[in-house]
Protein backbone atom coordinates (compact mmCIF):
# COMPACT_ATOMS: atom_id res chain seq x y z
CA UNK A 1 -17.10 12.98 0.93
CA UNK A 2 -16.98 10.61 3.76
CA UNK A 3 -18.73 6.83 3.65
CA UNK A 4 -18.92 4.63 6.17
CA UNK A 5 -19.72 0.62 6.21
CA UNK A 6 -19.91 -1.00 9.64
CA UNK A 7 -21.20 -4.32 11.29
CA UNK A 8 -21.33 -5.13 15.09
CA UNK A 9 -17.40 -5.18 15.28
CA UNK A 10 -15.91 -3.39 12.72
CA UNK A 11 -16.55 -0.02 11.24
CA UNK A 12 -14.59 1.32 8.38
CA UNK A 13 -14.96 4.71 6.77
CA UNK A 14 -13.65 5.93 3.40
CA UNK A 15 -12.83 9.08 1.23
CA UNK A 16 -13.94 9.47 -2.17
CA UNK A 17 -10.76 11.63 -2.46
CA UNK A 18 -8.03 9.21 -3.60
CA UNK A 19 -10.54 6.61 -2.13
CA UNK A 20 -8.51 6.62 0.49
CA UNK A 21 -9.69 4.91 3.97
CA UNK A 22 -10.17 7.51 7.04
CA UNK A 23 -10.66 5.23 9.93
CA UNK A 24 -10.63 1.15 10.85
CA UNK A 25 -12.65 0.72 13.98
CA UNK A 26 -12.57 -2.72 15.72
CA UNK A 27 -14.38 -2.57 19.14
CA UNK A 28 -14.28 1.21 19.84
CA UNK A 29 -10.36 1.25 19.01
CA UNK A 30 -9.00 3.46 16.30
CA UNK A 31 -6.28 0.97 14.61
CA UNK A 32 -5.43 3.66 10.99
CA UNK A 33 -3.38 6.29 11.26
CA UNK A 34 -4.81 9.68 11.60
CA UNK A 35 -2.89 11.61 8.78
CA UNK A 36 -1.07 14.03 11.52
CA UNK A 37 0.18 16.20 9.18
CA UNK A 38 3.14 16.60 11.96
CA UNK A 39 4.64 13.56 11.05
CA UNK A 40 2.75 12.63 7.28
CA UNK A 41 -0.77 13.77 5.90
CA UNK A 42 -1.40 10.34 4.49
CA UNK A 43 -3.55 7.42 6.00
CA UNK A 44 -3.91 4.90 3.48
CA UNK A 45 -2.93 6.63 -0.18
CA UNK A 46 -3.95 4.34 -3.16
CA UNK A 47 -0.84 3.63 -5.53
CA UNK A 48 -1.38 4.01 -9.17
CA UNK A 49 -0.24 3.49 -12.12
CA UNK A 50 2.91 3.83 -10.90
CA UNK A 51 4.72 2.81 -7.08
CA UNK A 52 7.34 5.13 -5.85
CA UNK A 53 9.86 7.33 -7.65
CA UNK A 54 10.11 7.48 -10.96
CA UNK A 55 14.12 8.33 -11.84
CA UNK A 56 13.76 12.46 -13.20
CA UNK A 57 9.43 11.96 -12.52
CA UNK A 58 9.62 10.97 -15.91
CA UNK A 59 9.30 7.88 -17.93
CA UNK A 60 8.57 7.48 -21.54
CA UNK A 61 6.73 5.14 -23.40
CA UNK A 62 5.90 4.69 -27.39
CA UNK A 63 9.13 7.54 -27.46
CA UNK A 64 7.42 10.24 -26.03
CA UNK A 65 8.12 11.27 -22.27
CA UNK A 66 5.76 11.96 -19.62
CA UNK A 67 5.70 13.34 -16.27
CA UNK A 68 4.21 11.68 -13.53
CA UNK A 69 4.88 12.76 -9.55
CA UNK A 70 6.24 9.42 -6.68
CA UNK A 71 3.39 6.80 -6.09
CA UNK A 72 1.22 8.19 -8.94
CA UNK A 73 -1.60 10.42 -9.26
CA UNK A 74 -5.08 8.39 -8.06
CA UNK A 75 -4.28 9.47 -4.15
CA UNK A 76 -4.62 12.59 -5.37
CA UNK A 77 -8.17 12.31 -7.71
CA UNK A 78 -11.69 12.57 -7.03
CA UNK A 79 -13.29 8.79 -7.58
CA UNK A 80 -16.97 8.29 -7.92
CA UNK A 81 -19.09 6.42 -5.68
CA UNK A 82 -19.44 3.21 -7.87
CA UNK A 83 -21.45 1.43 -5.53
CA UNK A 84 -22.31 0.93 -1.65
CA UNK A 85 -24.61 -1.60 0.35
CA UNK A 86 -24.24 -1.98 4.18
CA UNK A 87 -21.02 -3.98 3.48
CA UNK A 88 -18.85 -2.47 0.88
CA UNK A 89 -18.26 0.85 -0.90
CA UNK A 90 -16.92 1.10 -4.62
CA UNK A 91 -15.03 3.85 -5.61
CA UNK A 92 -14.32 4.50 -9.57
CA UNK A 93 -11.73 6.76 -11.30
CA UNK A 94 -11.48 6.93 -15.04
CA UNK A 95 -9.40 7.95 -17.22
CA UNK A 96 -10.35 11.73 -18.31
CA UNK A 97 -8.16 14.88 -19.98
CA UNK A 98 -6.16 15.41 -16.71
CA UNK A 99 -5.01 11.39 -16.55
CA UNK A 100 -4.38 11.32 -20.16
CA UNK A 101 -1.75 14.10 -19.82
CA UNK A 102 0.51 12.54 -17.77
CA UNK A 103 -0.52 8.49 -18.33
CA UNK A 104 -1.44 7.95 -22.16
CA UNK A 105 -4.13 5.37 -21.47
CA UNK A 106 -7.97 4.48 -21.18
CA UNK A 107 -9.01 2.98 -18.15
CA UNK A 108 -11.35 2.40 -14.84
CA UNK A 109 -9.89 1.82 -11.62
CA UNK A 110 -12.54 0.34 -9.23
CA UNK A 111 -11.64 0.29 -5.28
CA UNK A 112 -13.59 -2.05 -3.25
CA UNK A 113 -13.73 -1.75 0.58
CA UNK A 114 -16.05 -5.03 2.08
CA UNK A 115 -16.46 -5.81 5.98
CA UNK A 116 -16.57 -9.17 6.57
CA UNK A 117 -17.08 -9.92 10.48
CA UNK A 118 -13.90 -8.79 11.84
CA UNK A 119 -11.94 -8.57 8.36
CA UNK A 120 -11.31 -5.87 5.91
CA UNK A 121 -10.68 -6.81 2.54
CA UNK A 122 -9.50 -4.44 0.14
CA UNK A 123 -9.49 -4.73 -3.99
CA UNK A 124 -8.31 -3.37 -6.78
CA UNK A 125 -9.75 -3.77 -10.12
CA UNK A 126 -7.88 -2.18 -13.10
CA UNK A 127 -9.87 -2.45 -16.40
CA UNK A 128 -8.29 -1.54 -19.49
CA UNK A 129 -10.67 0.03 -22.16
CA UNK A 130 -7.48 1.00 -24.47
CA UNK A 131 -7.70 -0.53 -27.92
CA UNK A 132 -3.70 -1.23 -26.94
CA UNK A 133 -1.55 -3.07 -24.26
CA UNK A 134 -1.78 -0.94 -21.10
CA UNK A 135 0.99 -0.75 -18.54
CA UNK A 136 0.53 -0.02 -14.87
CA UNK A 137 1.85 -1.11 -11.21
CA UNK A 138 -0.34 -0.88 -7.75
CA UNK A 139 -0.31 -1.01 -4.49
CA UNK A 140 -1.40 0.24 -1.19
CA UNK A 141 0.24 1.76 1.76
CA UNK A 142 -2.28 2.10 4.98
CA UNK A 143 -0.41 3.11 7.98
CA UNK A 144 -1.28 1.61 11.85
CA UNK A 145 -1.11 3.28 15.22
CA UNK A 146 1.86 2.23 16.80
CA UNK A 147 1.28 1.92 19.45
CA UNK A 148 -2.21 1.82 19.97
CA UNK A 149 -2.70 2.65 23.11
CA UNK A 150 -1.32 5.41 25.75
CA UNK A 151 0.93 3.33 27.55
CA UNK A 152 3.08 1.67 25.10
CA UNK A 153 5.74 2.87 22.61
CA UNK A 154 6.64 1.90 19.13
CA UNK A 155 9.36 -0.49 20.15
CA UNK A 156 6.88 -2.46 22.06
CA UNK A 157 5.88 -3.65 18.89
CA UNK A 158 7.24 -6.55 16.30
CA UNK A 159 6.36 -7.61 13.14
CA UNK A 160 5.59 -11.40 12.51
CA UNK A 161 5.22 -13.30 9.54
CA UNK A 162 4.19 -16.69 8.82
CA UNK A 163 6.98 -18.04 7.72
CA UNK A 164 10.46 -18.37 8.48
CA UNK A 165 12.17 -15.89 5.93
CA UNK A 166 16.05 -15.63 4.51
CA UNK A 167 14.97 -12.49 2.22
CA UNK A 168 17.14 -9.24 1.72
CA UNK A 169 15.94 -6.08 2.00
CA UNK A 170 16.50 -4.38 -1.00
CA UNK A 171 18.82 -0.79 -0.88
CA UNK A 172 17.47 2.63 -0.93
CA UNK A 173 19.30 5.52 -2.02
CA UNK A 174 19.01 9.26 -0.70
CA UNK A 175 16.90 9.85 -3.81
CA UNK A 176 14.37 6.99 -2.91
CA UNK A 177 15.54 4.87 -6.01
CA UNK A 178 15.69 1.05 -5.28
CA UNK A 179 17.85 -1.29 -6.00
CA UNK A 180 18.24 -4.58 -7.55
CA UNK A 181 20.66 -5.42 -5.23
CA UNK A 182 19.57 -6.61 -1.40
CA UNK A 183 21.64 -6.75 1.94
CA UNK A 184 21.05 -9.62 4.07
CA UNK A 185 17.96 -8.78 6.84
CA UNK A 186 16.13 -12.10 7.49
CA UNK A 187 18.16 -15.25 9.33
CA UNK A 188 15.81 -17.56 8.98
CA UNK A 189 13.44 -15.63 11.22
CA UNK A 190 9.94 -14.68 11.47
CA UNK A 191 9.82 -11.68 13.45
CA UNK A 192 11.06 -8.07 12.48
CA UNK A 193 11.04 -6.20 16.19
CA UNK A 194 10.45 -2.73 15.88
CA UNK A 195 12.40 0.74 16.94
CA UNK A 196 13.15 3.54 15.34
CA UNK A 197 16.98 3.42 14.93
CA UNK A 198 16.04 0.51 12.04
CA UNK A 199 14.14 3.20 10.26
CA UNK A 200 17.11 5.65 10.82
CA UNK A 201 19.52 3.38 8.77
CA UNK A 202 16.92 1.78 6.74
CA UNK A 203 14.14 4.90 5.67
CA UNK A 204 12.42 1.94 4.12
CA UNK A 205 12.38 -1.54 4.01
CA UNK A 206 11.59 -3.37 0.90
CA UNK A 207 11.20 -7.01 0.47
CA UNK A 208 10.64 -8.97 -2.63
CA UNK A 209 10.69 -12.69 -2.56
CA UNK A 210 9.27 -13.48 0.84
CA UNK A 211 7.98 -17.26 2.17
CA UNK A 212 5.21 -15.47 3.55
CA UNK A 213 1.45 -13.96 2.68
CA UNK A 214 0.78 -12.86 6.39
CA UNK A 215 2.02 -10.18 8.51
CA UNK A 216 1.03 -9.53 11.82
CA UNK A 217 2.00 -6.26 13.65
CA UNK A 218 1.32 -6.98 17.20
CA UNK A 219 1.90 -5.51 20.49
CA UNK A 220 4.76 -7.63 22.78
CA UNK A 221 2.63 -6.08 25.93
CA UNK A 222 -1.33 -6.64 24.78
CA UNK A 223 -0.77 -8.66 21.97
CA UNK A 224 -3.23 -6.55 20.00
CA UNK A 225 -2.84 -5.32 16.34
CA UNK A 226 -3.38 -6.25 12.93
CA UNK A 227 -2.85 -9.81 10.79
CA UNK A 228 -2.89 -8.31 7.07
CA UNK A 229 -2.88 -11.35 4.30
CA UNK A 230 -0.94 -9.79 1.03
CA UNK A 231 -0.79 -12.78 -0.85
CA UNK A 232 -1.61 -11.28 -4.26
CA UNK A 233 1.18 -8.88 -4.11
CA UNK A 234 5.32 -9.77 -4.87
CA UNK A 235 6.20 -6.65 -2.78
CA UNK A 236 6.16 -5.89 1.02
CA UNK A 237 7.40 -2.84 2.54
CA UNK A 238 7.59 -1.48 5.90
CA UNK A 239 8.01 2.45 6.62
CA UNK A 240 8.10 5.12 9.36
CA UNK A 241 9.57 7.96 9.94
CA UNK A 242 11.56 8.27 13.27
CA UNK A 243 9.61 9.09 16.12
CA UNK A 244 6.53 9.11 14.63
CA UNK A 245 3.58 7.33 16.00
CA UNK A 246 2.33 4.83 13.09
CA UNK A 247 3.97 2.17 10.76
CA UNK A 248 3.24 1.14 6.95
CA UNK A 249 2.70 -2.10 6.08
CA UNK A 250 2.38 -1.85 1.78
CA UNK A 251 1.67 -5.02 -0.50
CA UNK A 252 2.75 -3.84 -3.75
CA UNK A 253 2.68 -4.95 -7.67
CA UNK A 254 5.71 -2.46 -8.73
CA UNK A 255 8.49 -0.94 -7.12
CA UNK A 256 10.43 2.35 -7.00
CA UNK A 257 12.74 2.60 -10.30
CA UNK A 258 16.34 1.50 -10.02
CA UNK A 259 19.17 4.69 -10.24
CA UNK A 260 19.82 2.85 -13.91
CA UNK A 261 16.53 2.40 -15.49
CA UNK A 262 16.22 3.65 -18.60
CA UNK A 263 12.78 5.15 -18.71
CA UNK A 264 10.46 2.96 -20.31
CA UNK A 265 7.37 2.14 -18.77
CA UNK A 266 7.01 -1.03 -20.73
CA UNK A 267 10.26 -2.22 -18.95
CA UNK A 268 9.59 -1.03 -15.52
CA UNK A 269 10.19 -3.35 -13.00
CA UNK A 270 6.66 -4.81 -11.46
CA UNK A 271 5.04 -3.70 -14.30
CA UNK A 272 1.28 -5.32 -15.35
CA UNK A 273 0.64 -5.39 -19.02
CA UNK A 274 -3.02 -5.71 -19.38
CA UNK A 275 -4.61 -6.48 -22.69
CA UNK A 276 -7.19 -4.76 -24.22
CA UNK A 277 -10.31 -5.31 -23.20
CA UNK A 278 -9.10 -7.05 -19.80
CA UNK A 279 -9.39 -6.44 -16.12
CA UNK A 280 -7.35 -7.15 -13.37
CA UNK A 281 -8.51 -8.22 -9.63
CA UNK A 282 -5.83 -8.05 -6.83
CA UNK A 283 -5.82 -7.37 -3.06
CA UNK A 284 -5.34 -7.86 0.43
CA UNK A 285 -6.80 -8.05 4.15
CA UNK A 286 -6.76 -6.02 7.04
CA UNK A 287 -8.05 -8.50 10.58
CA UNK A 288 -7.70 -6.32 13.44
CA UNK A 289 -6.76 -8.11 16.90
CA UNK A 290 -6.96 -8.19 20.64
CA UNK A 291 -4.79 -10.61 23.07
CA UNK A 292 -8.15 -11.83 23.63
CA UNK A 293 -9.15 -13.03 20.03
């Protein structure tokens, strides 16, 4: 089921299924991705308890192995409607006899969508209700239109942060397994123009370490797009898939497994241990933008 919160500029609808967002309307402009199952289904998946590949979809934990599918399994569950008032929507998944199969914990995952003038701000809030450490990573992954408007292409568009950055960008394999290691990217820049030949050599770009907390994807032509603040999250990665009409822009706590990793989910890199009986609040901001604003 479909829920929509607006206000005189902004209108954002989610999904209960995965409470996932369908649409991010700023002034009669579609700015999410419409999940063209052409070029990739998704829109703006939610990642948890795990981000990316796990190495064999496995990973074990107290000796005993489960199996768990890339990015997790809450894009993929019905949530409840928690709450809604003319600003936000709430969606709630707990932990139930499917989850505990594959992820050996008690929990409530609460996804908050508010409007705020011309800002979306989304948050996660993992409870644990175990009687025992819990682990977990999260993250999300909207994608844009890009471009947004008939007469512009992709490579019209740049990425700009708000700092000058020296970061790597750490190395994918064929498998989708990421490594410790990083090649150099940044040189002392700020701005990561886009085209699709990057995304040809690079299927993903992966960042940990940044100056920054903002990232604006903007338009060289119209100067329109989106500012996102991802501040809480250690993690920033950018993906596309050549020729396709959208980009990903995903703040992260967790990361794809390395090709060594030995399995435990305890030791998984980006991993959150949450104490019994705790809760964790993270997330990030979505400001969409004309040349105008």
């Amino acid at each position: 089921m479909l829920y929509t919160v607006q206000n005189d500029s902004l209108s954002v609808t989610a999904n209960d299924h995965g409470a996932e967002l369908s649409s991010l309307m700023f002034n009669d402009t579609e700015f999410l991705w419409c999940g063209d199952q052409k070029w990739w289904p998704g829109r703006a998946p939610i990642l948890f308890p795990i981000v990316g590949n796990l190495c064999g979809d496995s990973y074990t934990h107290n000796s005993r192995k489960y199996t768990m599918g890339n990015h997790g399994f809450a894009r993929r569950s019905v949530f409840g409607l928690a709450d809604k008032t003319n600003s936000a929507i709430t969606f709630s998944l707990r932990a139930d006899d499917d989850t505990r199969a594959v992820y050996p914990f008690e929990f409530e995952l609460l996804v908050t969508y508010a409007v705020d003038g011309g800002c979306l701000h989304t948050n996660f809030e993992v409870n644990n209700r175990s009687d025992k450490d819990m682990f977990f990573s999260i993250g999300g992954h909207p994608a844009f239109n890009c471009p947004l408007f008939p007469d512009e292409y992709f490579d019209d568009y740049e990425i700009v942060f708000n700092l000058l950055e020296s970061a790597g960008n750490h190395i994918v394999d064929q498998d989708g397994f990421v490594s410790d290691e990083t090649t150099p990217f940044f040189n002392n820049s700020d701005t990561l123009s886009l085209n699709y030949d990057l995304f040809q050599k690079h299927e993903t770009l992966v960042f940990s370490g940044l100056n920054s907390s903002v990232a604006t994807l903007r338009s060289r032509k119209t100067g329109a797009g989106i500012i996102m603040d991802f501040s809480d999250f250690p993690i920033f990665a950018i993906w596309t898939k050549p020729g396709a009409p959208f980009i990903c822009m995903e703040p992260c706590q967790g990361i794809n497994d390395a090709p060594e990793f030995t399995g435990d989910l305890c030791d998984k890199r980006g991993i959150v241990k949450l104490a019994p009986g705790a809760d964790y609040n993270r997330g990030y901001s979505i400001s969409p933008v004309y040349a105008d604003n």
